[in-house]
C-alpha atoms as a PDB file:
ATOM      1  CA  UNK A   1     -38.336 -70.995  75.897  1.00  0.00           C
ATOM      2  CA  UNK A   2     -35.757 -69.216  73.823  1.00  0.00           C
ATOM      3  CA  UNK A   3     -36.673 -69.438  70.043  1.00  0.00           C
ATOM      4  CA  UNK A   4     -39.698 -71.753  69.393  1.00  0.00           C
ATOM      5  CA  UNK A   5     -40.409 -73.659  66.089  1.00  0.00           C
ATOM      6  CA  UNK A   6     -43.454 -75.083  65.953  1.00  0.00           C
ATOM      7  CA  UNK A   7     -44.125 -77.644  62.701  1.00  0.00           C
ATOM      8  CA  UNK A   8     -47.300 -80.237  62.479  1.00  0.00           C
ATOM      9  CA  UNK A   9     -46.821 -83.279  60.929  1.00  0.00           C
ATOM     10  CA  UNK A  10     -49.896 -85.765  59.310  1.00  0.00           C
ATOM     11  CA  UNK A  11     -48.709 -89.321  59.647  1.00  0.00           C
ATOM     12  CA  UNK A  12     -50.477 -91.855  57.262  1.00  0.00           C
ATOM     13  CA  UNK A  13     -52.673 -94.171  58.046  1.00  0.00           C
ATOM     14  CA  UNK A  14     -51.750 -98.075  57.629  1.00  0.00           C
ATOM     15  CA  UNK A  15     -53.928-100.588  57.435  1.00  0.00           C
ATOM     16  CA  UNK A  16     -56.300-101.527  60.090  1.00  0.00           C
ATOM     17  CA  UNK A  17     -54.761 -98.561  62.437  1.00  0.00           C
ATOM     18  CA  UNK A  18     -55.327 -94.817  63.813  1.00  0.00           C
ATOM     19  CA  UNK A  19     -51.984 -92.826  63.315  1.00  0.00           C
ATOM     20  CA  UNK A  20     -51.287 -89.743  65.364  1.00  0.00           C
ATOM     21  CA  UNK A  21     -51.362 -85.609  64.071  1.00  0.00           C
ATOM     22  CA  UNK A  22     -47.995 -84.856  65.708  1.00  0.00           C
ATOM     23  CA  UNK A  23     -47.455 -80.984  66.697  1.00  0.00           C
ATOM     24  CA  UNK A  24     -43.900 -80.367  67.287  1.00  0.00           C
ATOM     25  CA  UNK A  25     -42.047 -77.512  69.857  1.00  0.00           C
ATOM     26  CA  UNK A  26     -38.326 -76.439  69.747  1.00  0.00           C
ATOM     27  CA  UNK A  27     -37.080 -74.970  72.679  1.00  0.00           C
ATOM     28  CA  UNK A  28     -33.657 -73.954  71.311  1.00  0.00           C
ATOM     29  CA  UNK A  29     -32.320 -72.892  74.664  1.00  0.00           C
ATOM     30  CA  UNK A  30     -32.283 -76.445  75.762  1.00  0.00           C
ATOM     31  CA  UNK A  31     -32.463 -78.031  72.486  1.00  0.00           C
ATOM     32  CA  UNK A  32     -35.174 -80.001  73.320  1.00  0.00           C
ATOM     33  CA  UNK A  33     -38.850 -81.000  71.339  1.00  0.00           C
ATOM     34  CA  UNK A  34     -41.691 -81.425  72.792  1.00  0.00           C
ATOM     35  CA  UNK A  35     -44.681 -82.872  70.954  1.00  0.00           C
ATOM     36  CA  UNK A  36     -48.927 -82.625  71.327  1.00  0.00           C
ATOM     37  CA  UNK A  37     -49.951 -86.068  70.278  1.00  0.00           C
ATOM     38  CA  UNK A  38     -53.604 -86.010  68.685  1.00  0.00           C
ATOM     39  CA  UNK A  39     -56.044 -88.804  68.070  1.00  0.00           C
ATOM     40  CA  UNK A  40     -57.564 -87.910  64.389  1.00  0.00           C
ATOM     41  CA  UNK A  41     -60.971 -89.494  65.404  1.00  0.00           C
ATOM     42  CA  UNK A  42     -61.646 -87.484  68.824  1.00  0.00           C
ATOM     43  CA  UNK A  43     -60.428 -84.507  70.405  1.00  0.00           C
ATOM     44  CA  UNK A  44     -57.809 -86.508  72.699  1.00  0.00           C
ATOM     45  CA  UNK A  45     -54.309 -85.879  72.761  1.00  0.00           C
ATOM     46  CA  UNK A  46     -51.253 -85.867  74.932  1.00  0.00           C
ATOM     47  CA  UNK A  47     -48.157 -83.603  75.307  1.00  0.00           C
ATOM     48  CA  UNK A  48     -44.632 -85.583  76.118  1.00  0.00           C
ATOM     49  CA  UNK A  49     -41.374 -83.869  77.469  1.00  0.00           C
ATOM     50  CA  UNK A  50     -42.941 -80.116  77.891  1.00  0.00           C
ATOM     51  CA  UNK A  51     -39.898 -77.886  78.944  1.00  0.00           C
ATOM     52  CA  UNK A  52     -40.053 -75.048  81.780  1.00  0.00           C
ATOM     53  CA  UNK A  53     -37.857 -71.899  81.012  1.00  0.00           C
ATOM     54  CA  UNK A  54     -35.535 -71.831  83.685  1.00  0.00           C
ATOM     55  CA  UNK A  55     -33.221 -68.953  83.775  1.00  0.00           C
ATOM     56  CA  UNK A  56     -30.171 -70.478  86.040  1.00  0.00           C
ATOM     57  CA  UNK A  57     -27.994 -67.167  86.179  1.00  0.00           C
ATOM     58  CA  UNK A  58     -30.672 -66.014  88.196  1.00  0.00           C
ATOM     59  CA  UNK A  59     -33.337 -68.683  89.676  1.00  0.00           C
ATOM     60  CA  UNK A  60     -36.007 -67.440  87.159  1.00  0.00           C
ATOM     61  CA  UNK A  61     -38.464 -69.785  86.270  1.00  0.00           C
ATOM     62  CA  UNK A  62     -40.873 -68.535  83.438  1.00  0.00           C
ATOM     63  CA  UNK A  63     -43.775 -70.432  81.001  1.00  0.00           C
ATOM     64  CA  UNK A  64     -43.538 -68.844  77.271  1.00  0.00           C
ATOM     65  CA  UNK A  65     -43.222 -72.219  75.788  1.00  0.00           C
ATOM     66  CA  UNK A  66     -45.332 -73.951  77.916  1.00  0.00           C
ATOM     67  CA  UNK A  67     -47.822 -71.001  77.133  1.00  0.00           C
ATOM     68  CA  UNK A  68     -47.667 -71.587  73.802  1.00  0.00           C
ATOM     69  CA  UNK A  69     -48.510 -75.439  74.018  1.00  0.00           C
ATOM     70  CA  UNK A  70     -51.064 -74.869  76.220  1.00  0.00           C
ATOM     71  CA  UNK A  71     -52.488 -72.361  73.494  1.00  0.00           C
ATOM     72  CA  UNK A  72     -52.662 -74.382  70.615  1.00  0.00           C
ATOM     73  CA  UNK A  73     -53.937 -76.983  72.856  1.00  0.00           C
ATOM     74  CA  UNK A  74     -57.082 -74.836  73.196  1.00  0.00           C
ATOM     75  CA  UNK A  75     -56.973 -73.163  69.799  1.00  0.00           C
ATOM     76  CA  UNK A  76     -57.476 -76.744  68.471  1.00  0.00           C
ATOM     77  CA  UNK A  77     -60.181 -77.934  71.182  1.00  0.00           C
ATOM     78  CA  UNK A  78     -58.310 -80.647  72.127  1.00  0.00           C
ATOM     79  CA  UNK A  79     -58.154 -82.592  75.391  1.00  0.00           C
ATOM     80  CA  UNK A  80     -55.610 -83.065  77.467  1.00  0.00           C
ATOM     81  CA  UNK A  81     -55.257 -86.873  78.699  1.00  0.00           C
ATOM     82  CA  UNK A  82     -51.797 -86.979  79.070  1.00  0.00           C
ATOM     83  CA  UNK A  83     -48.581 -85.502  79.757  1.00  0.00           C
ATOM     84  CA  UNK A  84     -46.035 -88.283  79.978  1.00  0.00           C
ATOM     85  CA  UNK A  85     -41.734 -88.236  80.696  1.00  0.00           C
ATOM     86  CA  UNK A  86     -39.992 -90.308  78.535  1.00  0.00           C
ATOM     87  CA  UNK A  87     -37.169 -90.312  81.588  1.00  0.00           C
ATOM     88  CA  UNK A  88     -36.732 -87.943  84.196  1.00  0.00           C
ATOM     89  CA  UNK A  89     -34.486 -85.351  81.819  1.00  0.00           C
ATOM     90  CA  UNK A  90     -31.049 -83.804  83.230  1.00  0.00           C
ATOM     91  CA  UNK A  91     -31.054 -80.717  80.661  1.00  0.00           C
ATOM     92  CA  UNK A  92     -33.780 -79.248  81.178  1.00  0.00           C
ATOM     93  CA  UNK A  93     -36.805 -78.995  83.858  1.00  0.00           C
ATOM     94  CA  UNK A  94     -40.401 -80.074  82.965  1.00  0.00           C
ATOM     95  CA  UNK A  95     -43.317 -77.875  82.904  1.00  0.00           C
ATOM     96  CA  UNK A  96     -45.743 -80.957  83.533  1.00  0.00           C
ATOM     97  CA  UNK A  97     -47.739 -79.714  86.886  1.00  0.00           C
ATOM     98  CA  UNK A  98     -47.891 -75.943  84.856  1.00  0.00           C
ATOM     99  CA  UNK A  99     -49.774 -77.627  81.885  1.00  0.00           C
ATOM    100  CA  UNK A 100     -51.976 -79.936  84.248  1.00  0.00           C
ATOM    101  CA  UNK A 101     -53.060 -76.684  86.509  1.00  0.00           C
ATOM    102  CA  UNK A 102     -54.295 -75.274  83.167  1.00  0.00           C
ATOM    103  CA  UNK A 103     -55.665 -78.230  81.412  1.00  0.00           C
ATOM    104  CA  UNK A 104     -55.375 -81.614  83.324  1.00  0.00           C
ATOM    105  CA  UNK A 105     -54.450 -84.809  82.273  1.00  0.00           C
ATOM    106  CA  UNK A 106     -52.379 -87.036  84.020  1.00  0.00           C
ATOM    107  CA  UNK A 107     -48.249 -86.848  84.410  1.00  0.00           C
ATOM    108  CA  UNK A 108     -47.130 -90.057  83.813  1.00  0.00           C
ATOM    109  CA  UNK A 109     -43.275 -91.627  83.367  1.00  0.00           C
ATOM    110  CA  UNK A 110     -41.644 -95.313  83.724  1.00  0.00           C
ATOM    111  CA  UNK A 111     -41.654 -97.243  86.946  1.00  0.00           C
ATOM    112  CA  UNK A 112     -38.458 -97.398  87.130  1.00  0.00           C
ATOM    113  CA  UNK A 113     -38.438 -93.338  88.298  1.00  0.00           C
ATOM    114  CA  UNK A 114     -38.004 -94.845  91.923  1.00  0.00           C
ATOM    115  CA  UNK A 115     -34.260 -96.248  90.681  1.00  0.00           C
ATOM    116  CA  UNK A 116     -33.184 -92.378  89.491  1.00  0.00           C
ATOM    117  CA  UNK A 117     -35.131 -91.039  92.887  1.00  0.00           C
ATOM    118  CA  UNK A 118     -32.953 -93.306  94.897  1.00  0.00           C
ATOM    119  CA  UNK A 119     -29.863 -92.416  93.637  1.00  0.00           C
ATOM    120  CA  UNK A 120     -30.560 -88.566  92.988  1.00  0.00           C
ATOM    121  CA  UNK A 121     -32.137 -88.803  96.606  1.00  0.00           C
ATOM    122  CA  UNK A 122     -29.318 -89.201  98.194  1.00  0.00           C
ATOM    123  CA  UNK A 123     -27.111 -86.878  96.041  1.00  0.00           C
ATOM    124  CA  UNK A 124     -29.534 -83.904  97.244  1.00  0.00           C
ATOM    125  CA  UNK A 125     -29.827 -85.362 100.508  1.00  0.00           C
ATOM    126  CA  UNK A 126     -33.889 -85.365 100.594  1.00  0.00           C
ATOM    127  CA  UNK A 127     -35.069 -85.935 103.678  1.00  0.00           C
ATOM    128  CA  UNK A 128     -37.288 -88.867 104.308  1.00  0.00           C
ATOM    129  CA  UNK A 129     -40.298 -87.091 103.791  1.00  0.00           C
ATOM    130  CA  UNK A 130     -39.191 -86.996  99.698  1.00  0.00           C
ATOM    131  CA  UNK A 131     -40.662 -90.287  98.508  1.00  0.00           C
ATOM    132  CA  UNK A 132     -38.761 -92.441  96.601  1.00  0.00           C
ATOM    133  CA  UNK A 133     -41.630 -94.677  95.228  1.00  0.00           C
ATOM    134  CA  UNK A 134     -42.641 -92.649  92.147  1.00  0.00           C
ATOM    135  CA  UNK A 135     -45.900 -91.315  93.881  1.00  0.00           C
ATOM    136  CA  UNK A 136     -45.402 -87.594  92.812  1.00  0.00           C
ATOM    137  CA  UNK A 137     -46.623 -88.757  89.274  1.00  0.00           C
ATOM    138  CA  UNK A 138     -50.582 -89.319  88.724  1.00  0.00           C
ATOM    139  CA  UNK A 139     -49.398 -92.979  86.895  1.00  0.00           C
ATOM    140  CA  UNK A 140     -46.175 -95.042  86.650  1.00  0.00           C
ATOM    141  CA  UNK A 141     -45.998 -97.011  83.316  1.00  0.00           C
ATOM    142  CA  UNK A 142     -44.908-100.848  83.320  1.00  0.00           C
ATOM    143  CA  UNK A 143     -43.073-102.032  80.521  1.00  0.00           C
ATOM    144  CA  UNK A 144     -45.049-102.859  77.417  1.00  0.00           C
ATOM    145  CA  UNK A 145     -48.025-100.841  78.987  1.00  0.00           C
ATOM    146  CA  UNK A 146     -51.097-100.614  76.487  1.00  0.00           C
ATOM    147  CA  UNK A 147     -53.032 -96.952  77.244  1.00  0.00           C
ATOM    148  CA  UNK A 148     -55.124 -95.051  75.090  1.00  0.00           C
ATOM    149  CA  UNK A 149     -55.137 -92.125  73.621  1.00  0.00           C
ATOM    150  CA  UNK A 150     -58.992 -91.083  72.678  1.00  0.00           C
ATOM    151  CA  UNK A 151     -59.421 -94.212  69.878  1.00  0.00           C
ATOM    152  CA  UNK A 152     -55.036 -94.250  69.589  1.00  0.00           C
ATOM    153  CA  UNK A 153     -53.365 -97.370  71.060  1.00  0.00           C
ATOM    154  CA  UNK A 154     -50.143 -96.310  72.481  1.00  0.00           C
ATOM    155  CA  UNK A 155     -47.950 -98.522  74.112  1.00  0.00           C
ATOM    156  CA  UNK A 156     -44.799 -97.863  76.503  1.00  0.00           C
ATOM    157  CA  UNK A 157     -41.487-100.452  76.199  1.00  0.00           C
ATOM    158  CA  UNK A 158     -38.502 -99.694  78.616  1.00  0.00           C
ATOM    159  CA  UNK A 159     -35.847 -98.576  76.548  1.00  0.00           C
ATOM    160  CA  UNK A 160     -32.813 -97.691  79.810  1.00  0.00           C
ATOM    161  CA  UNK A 161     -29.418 -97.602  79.198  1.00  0.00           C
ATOM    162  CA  UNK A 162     -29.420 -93.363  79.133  1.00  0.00           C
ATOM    163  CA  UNK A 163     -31.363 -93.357  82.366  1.00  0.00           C
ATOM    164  CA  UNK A 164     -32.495 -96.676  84.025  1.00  0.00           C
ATOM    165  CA  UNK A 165     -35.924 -95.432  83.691  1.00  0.00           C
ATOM    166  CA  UNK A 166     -36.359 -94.620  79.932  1.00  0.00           C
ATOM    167  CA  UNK A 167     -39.299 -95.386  78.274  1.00  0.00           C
ATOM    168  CA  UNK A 168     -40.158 -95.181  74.157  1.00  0.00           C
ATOM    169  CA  UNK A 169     -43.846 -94.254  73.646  1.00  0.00           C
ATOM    170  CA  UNK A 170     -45.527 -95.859  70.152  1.00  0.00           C
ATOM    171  CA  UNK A 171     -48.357 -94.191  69.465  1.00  0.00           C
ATOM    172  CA  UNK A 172     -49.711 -95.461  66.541  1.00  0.00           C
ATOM    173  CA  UNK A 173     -46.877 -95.566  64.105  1.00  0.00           C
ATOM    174  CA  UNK A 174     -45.314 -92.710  65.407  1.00  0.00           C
ATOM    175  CA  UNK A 175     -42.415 -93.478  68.061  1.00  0.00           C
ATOM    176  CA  UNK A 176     -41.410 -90.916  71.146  1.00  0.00           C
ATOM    177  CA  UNK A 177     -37.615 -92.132  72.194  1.00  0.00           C
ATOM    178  CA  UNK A 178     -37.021 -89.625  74.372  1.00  0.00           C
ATOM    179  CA  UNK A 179     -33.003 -89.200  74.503  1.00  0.00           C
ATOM    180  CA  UNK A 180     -32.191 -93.108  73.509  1.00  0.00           C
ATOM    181  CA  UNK A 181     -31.311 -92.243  69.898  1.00  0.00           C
ATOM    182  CA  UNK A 182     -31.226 -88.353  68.061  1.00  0.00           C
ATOM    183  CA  UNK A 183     -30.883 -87.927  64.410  1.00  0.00           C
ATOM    184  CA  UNK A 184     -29.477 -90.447  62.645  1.00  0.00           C
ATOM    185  CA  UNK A 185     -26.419 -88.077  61.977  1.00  0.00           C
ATOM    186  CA  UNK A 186     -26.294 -87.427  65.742  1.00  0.00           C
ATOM    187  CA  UNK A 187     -26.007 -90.622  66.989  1.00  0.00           C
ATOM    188  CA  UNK A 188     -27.498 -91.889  70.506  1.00  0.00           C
ATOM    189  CA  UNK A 189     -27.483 -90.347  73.849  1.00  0.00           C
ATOM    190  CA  UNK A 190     -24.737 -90.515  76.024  1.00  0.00           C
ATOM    191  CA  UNK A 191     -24.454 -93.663  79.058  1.00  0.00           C
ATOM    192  CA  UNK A 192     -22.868 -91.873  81.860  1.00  0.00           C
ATOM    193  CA  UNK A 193     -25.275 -90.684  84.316  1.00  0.00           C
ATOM    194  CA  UNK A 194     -25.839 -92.973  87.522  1.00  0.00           C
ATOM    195  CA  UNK A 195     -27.665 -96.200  86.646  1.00  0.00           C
ATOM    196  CA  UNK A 196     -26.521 -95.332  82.855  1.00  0.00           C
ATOM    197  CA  UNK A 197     -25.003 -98.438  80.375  1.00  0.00           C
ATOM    198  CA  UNK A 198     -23.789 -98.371  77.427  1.00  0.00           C
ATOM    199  CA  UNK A 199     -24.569-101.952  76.431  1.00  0.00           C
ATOM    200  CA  UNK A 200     -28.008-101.838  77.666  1.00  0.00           C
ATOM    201  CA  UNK A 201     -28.219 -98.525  75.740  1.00  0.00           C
ATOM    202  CA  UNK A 202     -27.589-100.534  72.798  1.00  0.00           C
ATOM    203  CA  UNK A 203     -30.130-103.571  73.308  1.00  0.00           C
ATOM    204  CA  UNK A 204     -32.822-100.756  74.164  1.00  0.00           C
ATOM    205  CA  UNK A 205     -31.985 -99.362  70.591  1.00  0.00           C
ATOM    206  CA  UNK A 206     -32.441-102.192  68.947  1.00  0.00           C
ATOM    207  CA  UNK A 207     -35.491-102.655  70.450  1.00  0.00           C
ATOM    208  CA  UNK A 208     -36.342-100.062  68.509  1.00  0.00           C
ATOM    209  CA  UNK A 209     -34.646-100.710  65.369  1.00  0.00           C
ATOM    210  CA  UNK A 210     -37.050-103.871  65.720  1.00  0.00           C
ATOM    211  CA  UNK A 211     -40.140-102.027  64.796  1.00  0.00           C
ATOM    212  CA  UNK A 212     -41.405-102.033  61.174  1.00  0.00           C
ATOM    213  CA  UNK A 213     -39.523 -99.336  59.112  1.00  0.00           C
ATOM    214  CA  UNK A 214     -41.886 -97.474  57.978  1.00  0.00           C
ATOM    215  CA  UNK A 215     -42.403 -96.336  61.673  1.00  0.00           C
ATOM    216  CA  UNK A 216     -41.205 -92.592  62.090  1.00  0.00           C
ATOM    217  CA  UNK A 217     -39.024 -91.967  65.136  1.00  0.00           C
ATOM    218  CA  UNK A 218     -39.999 -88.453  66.701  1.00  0.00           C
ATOM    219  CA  UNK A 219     -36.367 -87.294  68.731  1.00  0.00           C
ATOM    220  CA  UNK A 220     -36.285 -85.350  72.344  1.00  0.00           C
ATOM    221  CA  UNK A 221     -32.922 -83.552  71.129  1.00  0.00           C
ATOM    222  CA  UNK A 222     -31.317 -82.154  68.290  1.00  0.00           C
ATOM    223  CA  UNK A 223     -28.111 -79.946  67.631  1.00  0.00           C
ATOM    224  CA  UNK A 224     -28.039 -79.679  64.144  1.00  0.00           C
ATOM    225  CA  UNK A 225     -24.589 -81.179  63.824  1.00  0.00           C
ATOM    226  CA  UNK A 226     -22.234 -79.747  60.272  1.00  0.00           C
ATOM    227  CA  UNK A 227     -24.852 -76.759  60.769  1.00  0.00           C
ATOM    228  CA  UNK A 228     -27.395 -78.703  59.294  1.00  0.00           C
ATOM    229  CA  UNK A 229     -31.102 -77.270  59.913  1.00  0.00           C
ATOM    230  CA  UNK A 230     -32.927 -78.580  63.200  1.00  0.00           C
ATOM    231  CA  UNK A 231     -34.946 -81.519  62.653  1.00  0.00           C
ATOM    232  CA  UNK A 232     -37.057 -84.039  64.638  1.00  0.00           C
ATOM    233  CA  UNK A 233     -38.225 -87.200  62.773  1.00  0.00           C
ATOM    234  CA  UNK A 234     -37.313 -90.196  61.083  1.00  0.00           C
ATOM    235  CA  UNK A 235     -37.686 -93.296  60.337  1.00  0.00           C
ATOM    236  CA  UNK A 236     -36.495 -96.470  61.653  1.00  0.00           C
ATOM    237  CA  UNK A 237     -35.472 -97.714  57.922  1.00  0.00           C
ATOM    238  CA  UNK A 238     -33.233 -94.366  58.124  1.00  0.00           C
ATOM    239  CA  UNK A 239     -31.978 -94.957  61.176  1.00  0.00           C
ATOM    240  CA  UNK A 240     -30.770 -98.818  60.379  1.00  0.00           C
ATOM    241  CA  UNK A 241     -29.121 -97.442  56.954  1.00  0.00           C
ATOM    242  CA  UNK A 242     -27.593 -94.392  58.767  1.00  0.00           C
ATOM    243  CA  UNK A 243     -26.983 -93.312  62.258  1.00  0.00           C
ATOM    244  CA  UNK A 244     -23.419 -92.969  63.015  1.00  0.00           C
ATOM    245  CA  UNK A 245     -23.507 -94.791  65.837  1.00  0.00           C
ATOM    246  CA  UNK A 246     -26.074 -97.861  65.463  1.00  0.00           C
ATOM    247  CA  UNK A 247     -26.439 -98.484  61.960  1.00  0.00           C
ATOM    248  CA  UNK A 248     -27.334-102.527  60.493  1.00  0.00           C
ATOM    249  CA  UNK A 249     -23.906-103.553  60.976  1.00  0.00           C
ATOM    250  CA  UNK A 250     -22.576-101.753  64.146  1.00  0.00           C
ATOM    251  CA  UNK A 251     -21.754-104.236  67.255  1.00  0.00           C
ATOM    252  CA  UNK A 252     -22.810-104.362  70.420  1.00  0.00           C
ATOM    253  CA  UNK A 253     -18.923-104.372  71.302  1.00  0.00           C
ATOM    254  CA  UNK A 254     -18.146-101.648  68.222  1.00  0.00           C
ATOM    255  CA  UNK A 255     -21.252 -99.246  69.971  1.00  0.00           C
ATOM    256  CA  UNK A 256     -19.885 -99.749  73.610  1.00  0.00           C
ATOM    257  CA  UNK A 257     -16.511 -98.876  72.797  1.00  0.00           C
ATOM    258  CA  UNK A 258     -17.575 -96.193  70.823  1.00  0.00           C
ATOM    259  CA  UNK A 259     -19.595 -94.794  73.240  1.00  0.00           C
ATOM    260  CA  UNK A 260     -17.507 -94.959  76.213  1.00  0.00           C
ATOM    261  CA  UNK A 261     -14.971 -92.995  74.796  1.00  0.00           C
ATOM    262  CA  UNK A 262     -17.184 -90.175  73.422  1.00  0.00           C
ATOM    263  CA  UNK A 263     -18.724 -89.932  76.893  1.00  0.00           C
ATOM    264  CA  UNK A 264     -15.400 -89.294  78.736  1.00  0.00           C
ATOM    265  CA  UNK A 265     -15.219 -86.482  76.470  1.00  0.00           C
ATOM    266  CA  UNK A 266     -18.218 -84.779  77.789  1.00  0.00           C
ATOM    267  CA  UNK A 267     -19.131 -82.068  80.253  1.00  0.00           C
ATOM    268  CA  UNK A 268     -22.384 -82.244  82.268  1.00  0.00           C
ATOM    269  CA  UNK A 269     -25.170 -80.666  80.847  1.00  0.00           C
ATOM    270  CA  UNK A 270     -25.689 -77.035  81.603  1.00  0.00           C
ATOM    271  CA  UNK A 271     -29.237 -77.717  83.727  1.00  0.00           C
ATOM    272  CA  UNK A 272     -28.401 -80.946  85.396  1.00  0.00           C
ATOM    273  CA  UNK A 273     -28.684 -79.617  88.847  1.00  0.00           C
ATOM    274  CA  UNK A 274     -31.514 -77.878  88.831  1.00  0.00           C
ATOM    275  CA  UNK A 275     -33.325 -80.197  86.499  1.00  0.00           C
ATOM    276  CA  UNK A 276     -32.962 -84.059  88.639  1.00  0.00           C
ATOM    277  CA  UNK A 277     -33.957 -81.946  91.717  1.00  0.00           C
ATOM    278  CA  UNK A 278     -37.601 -81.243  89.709  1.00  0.00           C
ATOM    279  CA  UNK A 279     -38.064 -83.818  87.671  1.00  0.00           C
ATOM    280  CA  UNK A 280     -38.045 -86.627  90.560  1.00  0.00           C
ATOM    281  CA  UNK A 281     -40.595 -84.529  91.696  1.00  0.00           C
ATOM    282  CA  UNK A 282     -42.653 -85.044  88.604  1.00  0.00           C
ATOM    283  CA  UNK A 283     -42.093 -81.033  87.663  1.00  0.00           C
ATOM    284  CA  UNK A 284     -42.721 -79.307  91.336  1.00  0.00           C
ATOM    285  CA  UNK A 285     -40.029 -77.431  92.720  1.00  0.00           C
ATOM    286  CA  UNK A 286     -38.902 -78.477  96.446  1.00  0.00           C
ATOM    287  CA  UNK A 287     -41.551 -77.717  99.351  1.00  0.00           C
ATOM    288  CA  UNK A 288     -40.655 -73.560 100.370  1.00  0.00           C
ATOM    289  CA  UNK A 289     -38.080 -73.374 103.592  1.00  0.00           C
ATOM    290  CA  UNK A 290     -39.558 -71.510 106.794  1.00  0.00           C
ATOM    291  CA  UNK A 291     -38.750 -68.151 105.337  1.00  0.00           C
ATOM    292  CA  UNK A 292     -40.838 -68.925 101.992  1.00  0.00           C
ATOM    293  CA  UNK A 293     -38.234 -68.974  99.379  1.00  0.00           C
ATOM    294  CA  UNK A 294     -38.245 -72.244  97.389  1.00  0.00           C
ATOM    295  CA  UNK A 295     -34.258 -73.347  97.067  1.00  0.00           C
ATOM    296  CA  UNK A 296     -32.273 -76.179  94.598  1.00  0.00           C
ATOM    297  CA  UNK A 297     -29.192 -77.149  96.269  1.00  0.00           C
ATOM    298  CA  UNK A 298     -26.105 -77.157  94.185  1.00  0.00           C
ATOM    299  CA  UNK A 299     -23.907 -80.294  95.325  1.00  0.00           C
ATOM    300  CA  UNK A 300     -19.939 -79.092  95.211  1.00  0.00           C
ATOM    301  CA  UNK A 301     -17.879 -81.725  93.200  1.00  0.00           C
ATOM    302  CA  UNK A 302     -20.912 -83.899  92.783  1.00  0.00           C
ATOM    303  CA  UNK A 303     -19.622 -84.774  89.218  1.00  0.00           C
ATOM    304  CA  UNK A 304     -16.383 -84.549  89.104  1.00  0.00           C
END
């Protein structure tokens, strides 16, 4: 997992509510956090967008990072309920299934994952026996989905416009956007993937925005633009006053614009390949061919 950072944050408690102990895990080769979520009253908890090292130079998959979640999991005594996809990522492949086989839980994402395993489907040219219904996850959230957490109340709202299947987790008042909006000095994600928009980007951020702000926003990426430190949390107050892209003030027209012309400036990520071809399958790799070598197909001019 490259260089891992691992910080724990105690969010308060307001009134009349059970606020998450929020573990969070770098992975700096992909730029990505993941985060243990932990109920305060039990031993519950769940892990969202755990990364895989994947070495693509070579094929080499390898588990250091999701070791080391799976580690403090049990150093801490904690059960695993869930391990939920805010989106099915296209920088970097999950290590959901590796984390189940040790702990359990369930792998959950949106229900809207059928939409991106459609499209990406027929990019890879799965054969029919790939199912395109979502049923490689253990549950498919709906939008404004109540689940538990131990004695947490978390709740999933569809947030697409990066992905058509994005989902925000709030869990308690801490708030898992996955790639809809980064720091507030890096902006939102970009709206050019298939079944990507950059004005329903902007309604899904708002959506957001619309929470109380005190709520703290926990990030899936960060890049530590000016050569700032890496960081992974907010607020939604913060993010209103100051994100370069969405801030009290911005339009919907402004953002689009905006956005649109940053994205045409942008290569595809590094892991894009390799990562759709997993993550529609909920973390597994393809099935082995008849020799016993598991492949990922690399589509010529697929994005050009």
């Amino acid at each position: 997992m490259g260089l891992l950072q691992m910080t724990n944050v105690n969010l308060n408690q307001a009134e009349q509510s059970i606020n998450p102990i929020v573990t969070a895990f770098f992975d700096a080769q992909t730029n990505t956090y993941s985060y243990i979520v932990q109920d305060p009253l039990s031993n519950a908890c769940a892990v969202i967008d755990p990364v895989l090292d994947f070495d693509s130079p070579s094929g080499t998959a390898s588990y250091e990072g999701a070791d080391i979640i799976i580690n403090t999991i049990r150093q801490k005594k904690l059960q695993l309920e869930w391990i939920i996809e805010t989106h099915a990522h296209a920088d970097h492949l999950s290590s959901a299934p590796y984390i189940k086989q040790a702990l359990g839980g369930k792998i959950a994402i949106g229900e809207k994952i059928n939409l991106v395993q459609n499209t990406f489907g027929q990019l890879f040219n799965e054969s029919p026996a790939f199912a395109r219904d979502g049923s490689q996850f253990d549950h498919l959230f709906k939008n404004n989905e109540t689940y538990q957490i131990g004695k947490l109340t978390a709740k999933a709202i569809e947030t697409p416009g990066h992905t058509p299947a994005c989902m925000t987790h709030i869990i308690g008042n801490a708030v898992f956007v996955g790639d809809t909006i980064f720091m507030p000095d890096g902006g939102t994600a970009r709206a050019d993937f298939p079944g990507g928009d950059a004005a329903t980007l902007y309604q899904s951020i708002h959506k957001v925005l619309s929470l109380p702000e005190d709520y703290r926003i926990f990030v899936c990426h960060d890049y530590g633009p000016n050569n700032r430190d890496f960081a992974y949390e907010t607020t939604v107050a913060q993010q209103k006053k100051h994100n370069i892209h969405v801030k009290d003030g911005v339009s919907q027209e402004e953002f689009v614009a905006k956005r649109e012309a940053r994205d045409k400036t942008l290569g595809m990520p590094r892991l894009i390949l390799p990562s759709l071809q997993v993550n529609i399958r909920a973390g597994n790799m393809p099935e082995p061919e008849d020799n016993g070598t598991v492949y990922l197909k690399l589509p010529v001019n697929a994005f050009k």
